[in-house]
N, C-alpha and C. Protein backbone atom coordinates (compact mmCIF):
# COMPACT_ATOMS: atom_id res chain seq x y z
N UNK A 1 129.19 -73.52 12.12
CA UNK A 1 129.03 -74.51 13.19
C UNK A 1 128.26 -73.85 14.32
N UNK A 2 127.05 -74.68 14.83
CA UNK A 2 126.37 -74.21 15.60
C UNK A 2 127.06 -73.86 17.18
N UNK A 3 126.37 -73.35 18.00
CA UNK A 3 127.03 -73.47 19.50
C UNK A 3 127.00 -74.77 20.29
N UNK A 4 126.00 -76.20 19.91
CA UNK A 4 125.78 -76.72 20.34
C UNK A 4 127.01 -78.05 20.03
N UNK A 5 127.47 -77.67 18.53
CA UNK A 5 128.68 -78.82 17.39
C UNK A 5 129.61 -78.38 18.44
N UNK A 6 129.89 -76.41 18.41
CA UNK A 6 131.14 -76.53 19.39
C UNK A 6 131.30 -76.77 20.55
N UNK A 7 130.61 -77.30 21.56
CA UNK A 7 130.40 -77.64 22.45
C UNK A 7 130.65 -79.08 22.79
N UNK A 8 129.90 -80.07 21.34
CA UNK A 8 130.02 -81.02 21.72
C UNK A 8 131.46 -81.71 21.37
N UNK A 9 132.57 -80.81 20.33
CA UNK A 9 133.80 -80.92 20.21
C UNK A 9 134.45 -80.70 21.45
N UNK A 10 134.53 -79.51 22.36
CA UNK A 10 135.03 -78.95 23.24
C UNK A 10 135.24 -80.66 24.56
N UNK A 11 133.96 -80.97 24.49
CA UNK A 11 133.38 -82.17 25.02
C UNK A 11 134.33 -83.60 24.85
N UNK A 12 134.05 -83.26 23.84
CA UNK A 12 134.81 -85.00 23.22
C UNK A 12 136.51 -84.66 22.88
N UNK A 13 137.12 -83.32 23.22
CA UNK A 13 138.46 -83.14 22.76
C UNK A 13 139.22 -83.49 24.58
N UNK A 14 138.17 -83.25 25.44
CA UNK A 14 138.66 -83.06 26.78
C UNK A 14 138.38 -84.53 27.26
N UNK A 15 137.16 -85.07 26.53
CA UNK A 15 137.41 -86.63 27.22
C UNK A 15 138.66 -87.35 26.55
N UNK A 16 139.14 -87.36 25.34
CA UNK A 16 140.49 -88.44 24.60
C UNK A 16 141.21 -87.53 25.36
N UNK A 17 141.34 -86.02 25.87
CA UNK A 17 142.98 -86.41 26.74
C UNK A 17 143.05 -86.74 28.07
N UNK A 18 141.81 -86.81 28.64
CA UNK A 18 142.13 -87.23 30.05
C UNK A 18 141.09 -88.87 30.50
N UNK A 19 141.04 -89.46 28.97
CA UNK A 19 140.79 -90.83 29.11
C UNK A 19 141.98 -91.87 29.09
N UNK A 20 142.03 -92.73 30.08
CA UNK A 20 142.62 -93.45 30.24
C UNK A 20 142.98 -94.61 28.79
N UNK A 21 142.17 -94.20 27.82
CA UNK A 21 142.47 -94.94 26.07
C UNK A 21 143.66 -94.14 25.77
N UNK A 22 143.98 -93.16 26.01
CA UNK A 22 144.92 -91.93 25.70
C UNK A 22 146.47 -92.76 25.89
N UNK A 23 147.21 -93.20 24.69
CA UNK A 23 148.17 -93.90 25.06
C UNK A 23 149.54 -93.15 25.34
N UNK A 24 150.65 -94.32 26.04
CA UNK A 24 151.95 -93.08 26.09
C UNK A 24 152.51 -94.85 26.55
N UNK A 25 153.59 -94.28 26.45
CA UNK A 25 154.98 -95.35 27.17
C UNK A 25 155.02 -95.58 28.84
N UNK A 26 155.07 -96.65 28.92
CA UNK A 26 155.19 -97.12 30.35
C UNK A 26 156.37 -96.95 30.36
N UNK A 27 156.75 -96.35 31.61
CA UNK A 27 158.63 -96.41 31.96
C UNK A 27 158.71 -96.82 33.82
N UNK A 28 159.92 -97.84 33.84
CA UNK A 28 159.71 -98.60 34.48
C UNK A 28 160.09 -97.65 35.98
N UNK A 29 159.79 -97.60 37.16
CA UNK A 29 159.94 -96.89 38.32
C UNK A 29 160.40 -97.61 39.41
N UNK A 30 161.18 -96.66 40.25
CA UNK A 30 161.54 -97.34 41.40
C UNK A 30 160.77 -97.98 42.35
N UNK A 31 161.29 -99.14 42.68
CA UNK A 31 160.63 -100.19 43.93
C UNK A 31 160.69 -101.46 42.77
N UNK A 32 161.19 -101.15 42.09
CA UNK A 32 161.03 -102.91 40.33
C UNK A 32 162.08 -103.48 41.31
N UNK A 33 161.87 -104.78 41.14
CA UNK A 33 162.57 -105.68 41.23
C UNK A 33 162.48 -107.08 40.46
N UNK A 34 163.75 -107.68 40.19
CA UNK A 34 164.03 -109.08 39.93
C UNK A 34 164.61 -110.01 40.70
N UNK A 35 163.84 -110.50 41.27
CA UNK A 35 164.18 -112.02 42.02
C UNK A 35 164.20 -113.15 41.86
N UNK A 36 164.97 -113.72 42.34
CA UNK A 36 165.43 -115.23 41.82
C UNK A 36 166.21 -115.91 43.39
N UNK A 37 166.29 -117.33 43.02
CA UNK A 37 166.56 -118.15 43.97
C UNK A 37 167.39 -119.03 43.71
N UNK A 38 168.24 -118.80 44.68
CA UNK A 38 169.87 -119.80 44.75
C UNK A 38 169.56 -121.02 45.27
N UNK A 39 169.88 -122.09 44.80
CA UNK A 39 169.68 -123.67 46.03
C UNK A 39 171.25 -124.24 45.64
N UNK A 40 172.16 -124.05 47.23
CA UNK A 40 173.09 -124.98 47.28
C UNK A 40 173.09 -126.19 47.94
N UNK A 41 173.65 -127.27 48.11
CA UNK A 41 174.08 -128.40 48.49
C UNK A 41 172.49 -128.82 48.39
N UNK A 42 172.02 -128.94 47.53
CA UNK A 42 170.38 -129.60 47.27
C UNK A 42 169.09 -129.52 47.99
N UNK A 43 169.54 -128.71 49.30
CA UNK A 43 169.01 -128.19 50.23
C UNK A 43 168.43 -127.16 50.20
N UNK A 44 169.53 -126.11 50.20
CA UNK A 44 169.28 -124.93 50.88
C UNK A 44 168.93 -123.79 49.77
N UNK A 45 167.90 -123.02 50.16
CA UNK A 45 167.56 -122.03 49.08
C UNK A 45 167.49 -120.68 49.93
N UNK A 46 167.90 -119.53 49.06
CA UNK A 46 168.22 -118.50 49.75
C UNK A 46 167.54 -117.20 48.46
N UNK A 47 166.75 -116.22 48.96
CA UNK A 47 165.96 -115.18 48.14
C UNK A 47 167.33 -114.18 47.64
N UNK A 48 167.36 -113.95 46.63
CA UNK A 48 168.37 -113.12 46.08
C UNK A 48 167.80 -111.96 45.35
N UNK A 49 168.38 -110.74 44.88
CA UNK A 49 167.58 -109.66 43.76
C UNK A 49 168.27 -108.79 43.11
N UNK A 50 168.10 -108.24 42.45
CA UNK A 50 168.16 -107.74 41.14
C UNK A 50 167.93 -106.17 41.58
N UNK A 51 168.32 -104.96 42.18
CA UNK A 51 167.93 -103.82 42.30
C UNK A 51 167.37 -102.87 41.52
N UNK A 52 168.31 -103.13 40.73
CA UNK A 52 168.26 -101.92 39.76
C UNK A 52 167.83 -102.19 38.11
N UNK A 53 166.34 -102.01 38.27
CA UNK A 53 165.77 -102.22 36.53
C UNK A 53 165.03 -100.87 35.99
N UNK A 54 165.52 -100.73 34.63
CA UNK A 54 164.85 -99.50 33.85
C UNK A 54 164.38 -100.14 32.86
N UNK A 55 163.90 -99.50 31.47
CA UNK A 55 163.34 -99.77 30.95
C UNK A 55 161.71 -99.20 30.28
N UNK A 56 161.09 -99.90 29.59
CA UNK A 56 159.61 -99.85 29.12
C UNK A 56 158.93 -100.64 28.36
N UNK A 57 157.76 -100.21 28.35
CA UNK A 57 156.51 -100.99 27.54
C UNK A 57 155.94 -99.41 26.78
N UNK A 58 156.10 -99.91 25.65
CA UNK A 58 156.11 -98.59 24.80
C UNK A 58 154.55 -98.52 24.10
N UNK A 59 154.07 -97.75 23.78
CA UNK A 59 152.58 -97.75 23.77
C UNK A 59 152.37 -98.64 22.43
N UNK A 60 153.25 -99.05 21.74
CA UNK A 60 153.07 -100.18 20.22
C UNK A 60 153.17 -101.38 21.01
N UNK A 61 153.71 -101.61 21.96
CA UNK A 61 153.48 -103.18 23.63
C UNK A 61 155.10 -103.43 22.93
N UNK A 62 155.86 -102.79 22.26
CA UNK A 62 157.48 -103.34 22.46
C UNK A 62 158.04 -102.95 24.22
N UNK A 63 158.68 -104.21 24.46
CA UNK A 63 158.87 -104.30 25.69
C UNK A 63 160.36 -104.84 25.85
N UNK A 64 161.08 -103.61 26.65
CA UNK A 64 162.78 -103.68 26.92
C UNK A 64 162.62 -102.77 28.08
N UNK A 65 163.53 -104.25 29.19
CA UNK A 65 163.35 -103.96 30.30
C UNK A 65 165.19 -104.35 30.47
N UNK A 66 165.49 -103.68 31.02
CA UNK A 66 167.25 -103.25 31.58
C UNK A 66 167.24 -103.72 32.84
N UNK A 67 168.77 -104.89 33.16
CA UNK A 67 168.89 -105.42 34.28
C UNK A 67 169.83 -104.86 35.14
N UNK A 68 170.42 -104.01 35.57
CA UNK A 68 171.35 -103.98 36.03
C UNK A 68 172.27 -104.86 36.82
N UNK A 69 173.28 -106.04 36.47
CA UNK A 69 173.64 -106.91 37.24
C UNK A 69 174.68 -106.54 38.06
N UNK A 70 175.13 -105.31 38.34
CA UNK A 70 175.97 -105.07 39.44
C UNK A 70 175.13 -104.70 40.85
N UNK A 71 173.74 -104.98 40.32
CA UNK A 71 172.71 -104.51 41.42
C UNK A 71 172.37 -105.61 42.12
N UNK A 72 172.88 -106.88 41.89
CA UNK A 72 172.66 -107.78 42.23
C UNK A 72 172.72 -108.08 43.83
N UNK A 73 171.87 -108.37 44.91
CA UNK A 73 171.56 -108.38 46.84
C UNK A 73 171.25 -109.99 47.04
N UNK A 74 172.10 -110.54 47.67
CA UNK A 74 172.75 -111.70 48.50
C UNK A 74 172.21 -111.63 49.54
N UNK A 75 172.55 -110.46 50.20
CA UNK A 75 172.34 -110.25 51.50
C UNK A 75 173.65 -110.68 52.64
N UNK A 76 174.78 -111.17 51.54
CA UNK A 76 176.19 -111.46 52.21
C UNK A 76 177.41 -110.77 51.17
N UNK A 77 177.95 -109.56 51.72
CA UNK A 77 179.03 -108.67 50.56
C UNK A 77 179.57 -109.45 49.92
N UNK A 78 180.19 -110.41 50.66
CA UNK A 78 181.54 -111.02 49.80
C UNK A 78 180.69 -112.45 48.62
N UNK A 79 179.22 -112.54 49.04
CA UNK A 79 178.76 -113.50 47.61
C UNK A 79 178.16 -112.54 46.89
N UNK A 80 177.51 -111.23 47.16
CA UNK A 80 177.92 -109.84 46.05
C UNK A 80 178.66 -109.72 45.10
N UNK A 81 179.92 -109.99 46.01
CA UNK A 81 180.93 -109.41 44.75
C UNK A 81 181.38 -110.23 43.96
N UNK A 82 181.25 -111.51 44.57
CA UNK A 82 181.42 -113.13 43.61
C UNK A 82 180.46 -113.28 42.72
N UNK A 83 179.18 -112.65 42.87
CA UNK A 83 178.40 -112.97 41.87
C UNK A 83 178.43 -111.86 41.02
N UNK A 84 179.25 -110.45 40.75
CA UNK A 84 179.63 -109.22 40.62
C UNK A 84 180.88 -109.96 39.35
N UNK A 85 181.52 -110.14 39.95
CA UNK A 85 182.84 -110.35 39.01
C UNK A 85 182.75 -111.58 38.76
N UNK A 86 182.78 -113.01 39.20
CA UNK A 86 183.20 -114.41 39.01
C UNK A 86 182.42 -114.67 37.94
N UNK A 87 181.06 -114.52 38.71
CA UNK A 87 179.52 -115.24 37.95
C UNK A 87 179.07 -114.41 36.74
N UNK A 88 178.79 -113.19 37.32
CA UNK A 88 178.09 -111.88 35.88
C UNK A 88 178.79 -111.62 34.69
N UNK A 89 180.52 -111.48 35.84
CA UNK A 89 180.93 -110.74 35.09
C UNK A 89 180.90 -109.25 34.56
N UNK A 90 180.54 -108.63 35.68
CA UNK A 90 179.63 -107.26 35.25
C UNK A 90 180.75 -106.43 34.77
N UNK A 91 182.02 -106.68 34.48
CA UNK A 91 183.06 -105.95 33.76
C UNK A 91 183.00 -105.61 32.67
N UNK A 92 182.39 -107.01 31.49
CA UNK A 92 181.92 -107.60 30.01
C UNK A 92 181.02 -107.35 30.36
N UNK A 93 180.00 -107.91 30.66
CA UNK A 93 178.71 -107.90 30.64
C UNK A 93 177.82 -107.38 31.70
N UNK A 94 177.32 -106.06 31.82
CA UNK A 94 176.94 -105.42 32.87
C UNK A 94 175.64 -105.11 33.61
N UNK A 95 174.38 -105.93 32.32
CA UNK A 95 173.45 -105.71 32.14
C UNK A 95 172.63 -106.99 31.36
N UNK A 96 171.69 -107.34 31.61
CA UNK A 96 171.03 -108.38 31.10
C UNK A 96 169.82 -107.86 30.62
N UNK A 97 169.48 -107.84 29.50
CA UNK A 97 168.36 -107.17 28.95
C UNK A 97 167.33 -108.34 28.42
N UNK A 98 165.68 -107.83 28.38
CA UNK A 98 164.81 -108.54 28.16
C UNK A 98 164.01 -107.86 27.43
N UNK A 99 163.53 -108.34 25.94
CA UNK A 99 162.68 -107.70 25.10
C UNK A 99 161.71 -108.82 24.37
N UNK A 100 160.45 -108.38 24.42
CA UNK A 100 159.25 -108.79 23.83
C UNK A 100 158.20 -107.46 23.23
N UNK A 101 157.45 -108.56 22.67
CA UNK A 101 155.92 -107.34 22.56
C UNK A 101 154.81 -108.16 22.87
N UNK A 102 153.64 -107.02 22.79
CA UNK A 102 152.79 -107.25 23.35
C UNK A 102 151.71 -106.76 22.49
N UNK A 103 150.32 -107.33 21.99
CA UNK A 103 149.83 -107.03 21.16
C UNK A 103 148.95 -106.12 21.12
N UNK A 104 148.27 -105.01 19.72
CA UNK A 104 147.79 -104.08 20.28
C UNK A 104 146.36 -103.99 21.04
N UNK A 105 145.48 -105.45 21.04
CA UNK A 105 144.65 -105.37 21.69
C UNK A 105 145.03 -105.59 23.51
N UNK A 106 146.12 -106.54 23.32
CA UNK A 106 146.56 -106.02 25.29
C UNK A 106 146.90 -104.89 25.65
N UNK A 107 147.64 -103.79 24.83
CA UNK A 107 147.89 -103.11 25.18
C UNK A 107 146.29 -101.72 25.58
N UNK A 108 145.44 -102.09 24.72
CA UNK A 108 143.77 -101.71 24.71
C UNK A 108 143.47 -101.86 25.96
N UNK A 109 143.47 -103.07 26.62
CA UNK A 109 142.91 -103.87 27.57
C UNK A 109 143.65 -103.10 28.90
N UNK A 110 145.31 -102.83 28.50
CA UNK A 110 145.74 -102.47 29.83
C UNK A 110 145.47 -100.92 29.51
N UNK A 111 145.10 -100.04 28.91
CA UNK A 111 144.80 -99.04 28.25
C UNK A 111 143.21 -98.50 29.12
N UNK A 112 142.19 -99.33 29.07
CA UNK A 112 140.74 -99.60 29.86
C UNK A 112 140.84 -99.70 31.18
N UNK A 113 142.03 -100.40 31.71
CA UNK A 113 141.98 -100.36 33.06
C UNK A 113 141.81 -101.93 33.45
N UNK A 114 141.68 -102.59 32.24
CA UNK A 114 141.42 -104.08 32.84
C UNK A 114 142.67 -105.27 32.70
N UNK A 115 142.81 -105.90 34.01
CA UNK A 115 143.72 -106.82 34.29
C UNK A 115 144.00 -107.86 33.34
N UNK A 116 145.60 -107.76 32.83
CA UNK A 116 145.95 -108.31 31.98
C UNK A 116 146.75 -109.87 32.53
N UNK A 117 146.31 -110.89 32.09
CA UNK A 117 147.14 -112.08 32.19
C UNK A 117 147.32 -112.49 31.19
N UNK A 118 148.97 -113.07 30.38
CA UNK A 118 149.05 -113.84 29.34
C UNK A 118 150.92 -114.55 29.61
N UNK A 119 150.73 -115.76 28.88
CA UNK A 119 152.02 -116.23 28.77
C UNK A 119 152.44 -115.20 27.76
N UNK A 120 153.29 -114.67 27.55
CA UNK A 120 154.55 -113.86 27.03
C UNK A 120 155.44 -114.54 26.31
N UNK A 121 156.03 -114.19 25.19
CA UNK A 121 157.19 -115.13 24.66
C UNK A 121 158.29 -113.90 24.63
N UNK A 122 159.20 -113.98 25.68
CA UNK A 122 160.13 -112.97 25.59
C UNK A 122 161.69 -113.60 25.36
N UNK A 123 162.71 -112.58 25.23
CA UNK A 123 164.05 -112.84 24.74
C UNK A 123 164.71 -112.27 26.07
N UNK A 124 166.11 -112.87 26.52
CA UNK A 124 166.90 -112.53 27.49
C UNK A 124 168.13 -112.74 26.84
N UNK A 125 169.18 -111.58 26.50
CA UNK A 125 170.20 -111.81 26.46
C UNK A 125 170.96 -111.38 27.65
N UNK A 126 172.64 -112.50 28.30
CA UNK A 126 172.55 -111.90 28.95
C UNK A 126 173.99 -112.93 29.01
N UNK A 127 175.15 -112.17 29.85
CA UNK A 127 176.50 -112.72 29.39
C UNK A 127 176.83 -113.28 28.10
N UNK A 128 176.81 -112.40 27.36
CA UNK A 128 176.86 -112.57 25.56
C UNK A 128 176.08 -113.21 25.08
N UNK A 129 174.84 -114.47 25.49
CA UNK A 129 174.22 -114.92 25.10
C UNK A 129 172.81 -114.98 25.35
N UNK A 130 172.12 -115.40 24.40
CA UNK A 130 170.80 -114.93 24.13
C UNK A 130 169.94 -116.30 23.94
N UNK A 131 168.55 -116.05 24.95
CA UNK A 131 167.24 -117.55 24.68
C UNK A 131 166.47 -116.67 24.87
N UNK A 132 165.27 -117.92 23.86
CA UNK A 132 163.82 -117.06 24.68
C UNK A 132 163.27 -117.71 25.81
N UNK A 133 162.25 -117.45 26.64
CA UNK A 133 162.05 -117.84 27.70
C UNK A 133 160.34 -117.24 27.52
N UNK A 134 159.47 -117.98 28.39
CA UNK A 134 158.20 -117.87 28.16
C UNK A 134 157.76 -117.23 29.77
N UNK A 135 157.21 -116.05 29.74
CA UNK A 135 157.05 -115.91 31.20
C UNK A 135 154.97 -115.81 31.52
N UNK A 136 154.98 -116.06 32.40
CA UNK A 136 153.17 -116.24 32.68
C UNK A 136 152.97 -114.78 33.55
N UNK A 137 152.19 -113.67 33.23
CA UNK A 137 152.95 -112.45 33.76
C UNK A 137 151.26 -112.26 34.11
N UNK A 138 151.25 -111.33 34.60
CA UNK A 138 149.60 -110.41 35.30
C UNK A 138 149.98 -108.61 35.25
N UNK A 139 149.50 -108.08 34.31
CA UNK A 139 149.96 -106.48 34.75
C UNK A 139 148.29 -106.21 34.52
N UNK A 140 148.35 -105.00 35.74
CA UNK A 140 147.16 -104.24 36.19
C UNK A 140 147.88 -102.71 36.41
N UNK A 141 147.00 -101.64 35.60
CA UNK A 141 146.71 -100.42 35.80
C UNK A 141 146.02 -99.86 36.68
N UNK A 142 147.05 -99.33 37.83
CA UNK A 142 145.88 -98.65 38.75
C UNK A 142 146.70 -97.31 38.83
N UNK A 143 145.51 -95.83 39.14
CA UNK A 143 145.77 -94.63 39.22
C UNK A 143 146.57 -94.32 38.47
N UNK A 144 147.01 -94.87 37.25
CA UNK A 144 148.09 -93.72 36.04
C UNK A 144 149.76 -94.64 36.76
N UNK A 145 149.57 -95.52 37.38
CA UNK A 145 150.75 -96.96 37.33
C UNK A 145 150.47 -98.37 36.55
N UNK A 146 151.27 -98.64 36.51
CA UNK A 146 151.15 -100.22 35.61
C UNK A 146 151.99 -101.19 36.84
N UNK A 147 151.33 -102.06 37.07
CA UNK A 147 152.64 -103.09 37.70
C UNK A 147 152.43 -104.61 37.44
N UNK A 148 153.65 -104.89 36.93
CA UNK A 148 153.77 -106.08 36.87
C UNK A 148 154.46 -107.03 37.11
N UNK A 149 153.49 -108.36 37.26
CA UNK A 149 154.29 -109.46 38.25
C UNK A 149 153.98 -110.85 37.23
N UNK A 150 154.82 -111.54 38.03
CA UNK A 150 154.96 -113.43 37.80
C UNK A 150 153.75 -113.79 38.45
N UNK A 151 152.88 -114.53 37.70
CA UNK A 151 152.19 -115.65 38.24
C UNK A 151 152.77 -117.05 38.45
N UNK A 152 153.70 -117.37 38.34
CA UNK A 152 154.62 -118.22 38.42
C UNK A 152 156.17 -117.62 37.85
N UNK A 153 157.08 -118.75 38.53
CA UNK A 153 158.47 -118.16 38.77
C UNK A 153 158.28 -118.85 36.95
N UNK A 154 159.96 -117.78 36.09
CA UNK A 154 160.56 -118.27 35.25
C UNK A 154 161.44 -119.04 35.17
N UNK A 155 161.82 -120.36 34.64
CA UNK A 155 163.03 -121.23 35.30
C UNK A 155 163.72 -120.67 33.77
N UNK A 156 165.26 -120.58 34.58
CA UNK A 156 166.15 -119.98 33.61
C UNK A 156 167.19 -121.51 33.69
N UNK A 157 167.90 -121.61 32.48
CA UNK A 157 168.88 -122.75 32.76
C UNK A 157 170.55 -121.67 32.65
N UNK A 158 171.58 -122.03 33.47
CA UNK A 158 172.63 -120.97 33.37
C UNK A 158 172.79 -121.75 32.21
N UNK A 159 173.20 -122.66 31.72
CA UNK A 159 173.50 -123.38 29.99
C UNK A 159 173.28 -122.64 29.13
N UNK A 160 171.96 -122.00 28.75
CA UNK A 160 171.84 -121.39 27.88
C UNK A 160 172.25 -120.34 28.08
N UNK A 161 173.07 -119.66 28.71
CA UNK A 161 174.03 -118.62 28.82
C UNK A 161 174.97 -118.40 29.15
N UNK A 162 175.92 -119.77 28.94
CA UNK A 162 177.37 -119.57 28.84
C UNK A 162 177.67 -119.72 30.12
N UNK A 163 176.74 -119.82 31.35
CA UNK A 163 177.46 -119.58 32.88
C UNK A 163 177.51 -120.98 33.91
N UNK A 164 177.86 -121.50 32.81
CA UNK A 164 178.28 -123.19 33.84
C UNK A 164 179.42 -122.88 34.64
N UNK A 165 180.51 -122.62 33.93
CA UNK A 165 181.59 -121.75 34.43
C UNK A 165 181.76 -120.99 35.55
N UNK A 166 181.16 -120.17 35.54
CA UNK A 166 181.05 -119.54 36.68
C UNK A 166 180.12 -120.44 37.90
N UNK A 167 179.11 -120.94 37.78
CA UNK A 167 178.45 -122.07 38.89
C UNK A 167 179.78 -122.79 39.40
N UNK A 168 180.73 -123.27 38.70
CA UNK A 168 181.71 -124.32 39.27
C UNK A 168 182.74 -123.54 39.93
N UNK A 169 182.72 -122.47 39.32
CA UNK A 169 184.01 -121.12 40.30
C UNK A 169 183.84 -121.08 41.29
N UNK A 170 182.14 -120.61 41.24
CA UNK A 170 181.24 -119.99 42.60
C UNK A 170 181.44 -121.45 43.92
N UNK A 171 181.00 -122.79 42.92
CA UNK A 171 180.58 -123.83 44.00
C UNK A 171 182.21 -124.16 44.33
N UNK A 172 183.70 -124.14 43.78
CA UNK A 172 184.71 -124.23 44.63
C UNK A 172 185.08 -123.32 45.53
N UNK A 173 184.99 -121.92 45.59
CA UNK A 173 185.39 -120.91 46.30
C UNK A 173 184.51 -121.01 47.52
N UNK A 174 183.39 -121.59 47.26
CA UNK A 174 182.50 -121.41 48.58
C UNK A 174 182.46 -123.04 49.04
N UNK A 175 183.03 -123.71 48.83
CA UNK A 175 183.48 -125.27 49.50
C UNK A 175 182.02 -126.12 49.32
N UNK A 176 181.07 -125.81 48.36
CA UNK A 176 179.62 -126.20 48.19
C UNK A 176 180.11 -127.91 47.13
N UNK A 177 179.03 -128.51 47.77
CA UNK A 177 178.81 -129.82 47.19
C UNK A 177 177.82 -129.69 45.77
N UNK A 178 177.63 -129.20 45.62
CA UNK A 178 176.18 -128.27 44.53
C UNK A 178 175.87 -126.84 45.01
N UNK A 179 175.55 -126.44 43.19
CA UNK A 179 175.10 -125.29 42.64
C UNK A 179 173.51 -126.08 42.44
N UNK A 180 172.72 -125.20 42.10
CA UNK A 180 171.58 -125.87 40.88
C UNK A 180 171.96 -124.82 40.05
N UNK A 181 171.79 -125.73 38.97
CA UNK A 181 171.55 -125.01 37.50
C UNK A 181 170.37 -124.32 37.28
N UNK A 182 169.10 -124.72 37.63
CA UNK A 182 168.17 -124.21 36.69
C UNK A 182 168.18 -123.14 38.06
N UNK A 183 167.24 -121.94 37.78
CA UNK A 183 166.83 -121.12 38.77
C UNK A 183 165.61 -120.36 38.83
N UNK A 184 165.02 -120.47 39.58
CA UNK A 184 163.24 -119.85 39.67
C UNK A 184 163.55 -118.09 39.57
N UNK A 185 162.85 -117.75 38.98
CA UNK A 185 163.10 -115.79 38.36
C UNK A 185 161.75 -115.51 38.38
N UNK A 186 161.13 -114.42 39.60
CA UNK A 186 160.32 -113.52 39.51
C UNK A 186 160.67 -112.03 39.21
N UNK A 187 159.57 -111.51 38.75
CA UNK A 187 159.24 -110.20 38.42
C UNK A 187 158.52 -109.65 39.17
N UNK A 188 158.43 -108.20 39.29
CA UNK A 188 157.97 -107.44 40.39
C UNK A 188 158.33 -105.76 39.87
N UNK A 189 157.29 -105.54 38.93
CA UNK A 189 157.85 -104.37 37.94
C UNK A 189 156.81 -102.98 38.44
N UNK A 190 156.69 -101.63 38.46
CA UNK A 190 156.12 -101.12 39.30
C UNK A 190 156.53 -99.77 37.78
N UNK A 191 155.80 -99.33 36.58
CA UNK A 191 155.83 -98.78 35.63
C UNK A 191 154.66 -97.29 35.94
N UNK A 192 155.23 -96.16 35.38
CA UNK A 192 154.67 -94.85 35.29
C UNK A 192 154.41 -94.97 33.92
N UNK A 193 153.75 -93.66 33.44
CA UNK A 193 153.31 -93.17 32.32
C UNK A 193 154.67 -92.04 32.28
N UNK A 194 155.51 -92.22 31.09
CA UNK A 194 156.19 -91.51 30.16
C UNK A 194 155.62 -89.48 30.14
């Protein structure tokens, strides 16, 4: 092999590891959040969140993202802890998990550096029970981060997860004329490289 072959190996071995095609696992980082929105007595709506999410987007685009529901911010202790024990349940059920994939040409695309938008068909199980749910998402790679958000909120129904029950606990203890059932759910995900 000439000096010029090894050279141009030396060349092309140093661009695949410090090209951004170079794949690895997204793992999810602090500042993520999940938000969602309460409306009682048909009125009133109040921003609520989700603190604490881990998780990843694994370089094959399988995607399991971890909820922590004792992380759950009101912004009032005592509907904390009602939505902690009454509603979650975070005793049984402590965690609400969400898994999809993502195909290997998006994962290419977010791989290049270029802004990804697609409806998503993902799964939420979550107080023993499990739907899928379709979310409209935007993730962009910038500087060796991934973050991703809602282009529109997800409407979740508590029905499909067992938590009517708890809505009617919640709406007597707090003297409310109405819960809503359905509920608007953003994302706000803020992912490193593995």
């Amino acid at each position: 092999m000439d000096v010029a072959a090894i050279w141009r190996s030396v060349v092309l071995a140093a661009a695949l590891t410090t090209s951004p095609l170079v794949s690895a696992d997204w793992g999810v980082g602090a500042g993520s959040q999940v938000n969602y929105v309460s409306i009682k007595n048909n009125s009133i709506a109040e921003n609520n969140a989700f603190t604490r999410v881990s998780g990843s987007i694994t370089e094959d685009g399988s995607i399991a993202i971890s909820i922590d529901l004792a992380s759950v911010e009101t912004h009032v202790d005592i509907r904390n802890q009602r939505m902690r024990d009454i509603f979650f349940e975070v005793a049984d059920h402590p965690k609400a998990l969400v898994t999809g994939e993502l195909s290997a040409s998006d994962m290419a695309q977010l791989d290049a550096g270029v802004p990804l938008e697609r409806r998503v068909s993902l799964t939420l199980s979550l107080h023993g029970s499990e739907a899928s749910v379709e979310a409209n998402l935007r993730a962009v790679a910038v500087a060796g981060e991934l973050f991703v958000t809602t282009l529109e909120p997800i409407l979740l129904s508590v029905a499909d997860y067992g938590l009517g029950a708890g809505v009617a606990a919640l709406q007597e203890l707090a003297g409310l004329k109405a819960i809503a059932s359905t509920i608007p759910v953003t994302v706000n995900l803020r992912l490193m490289r593995d």
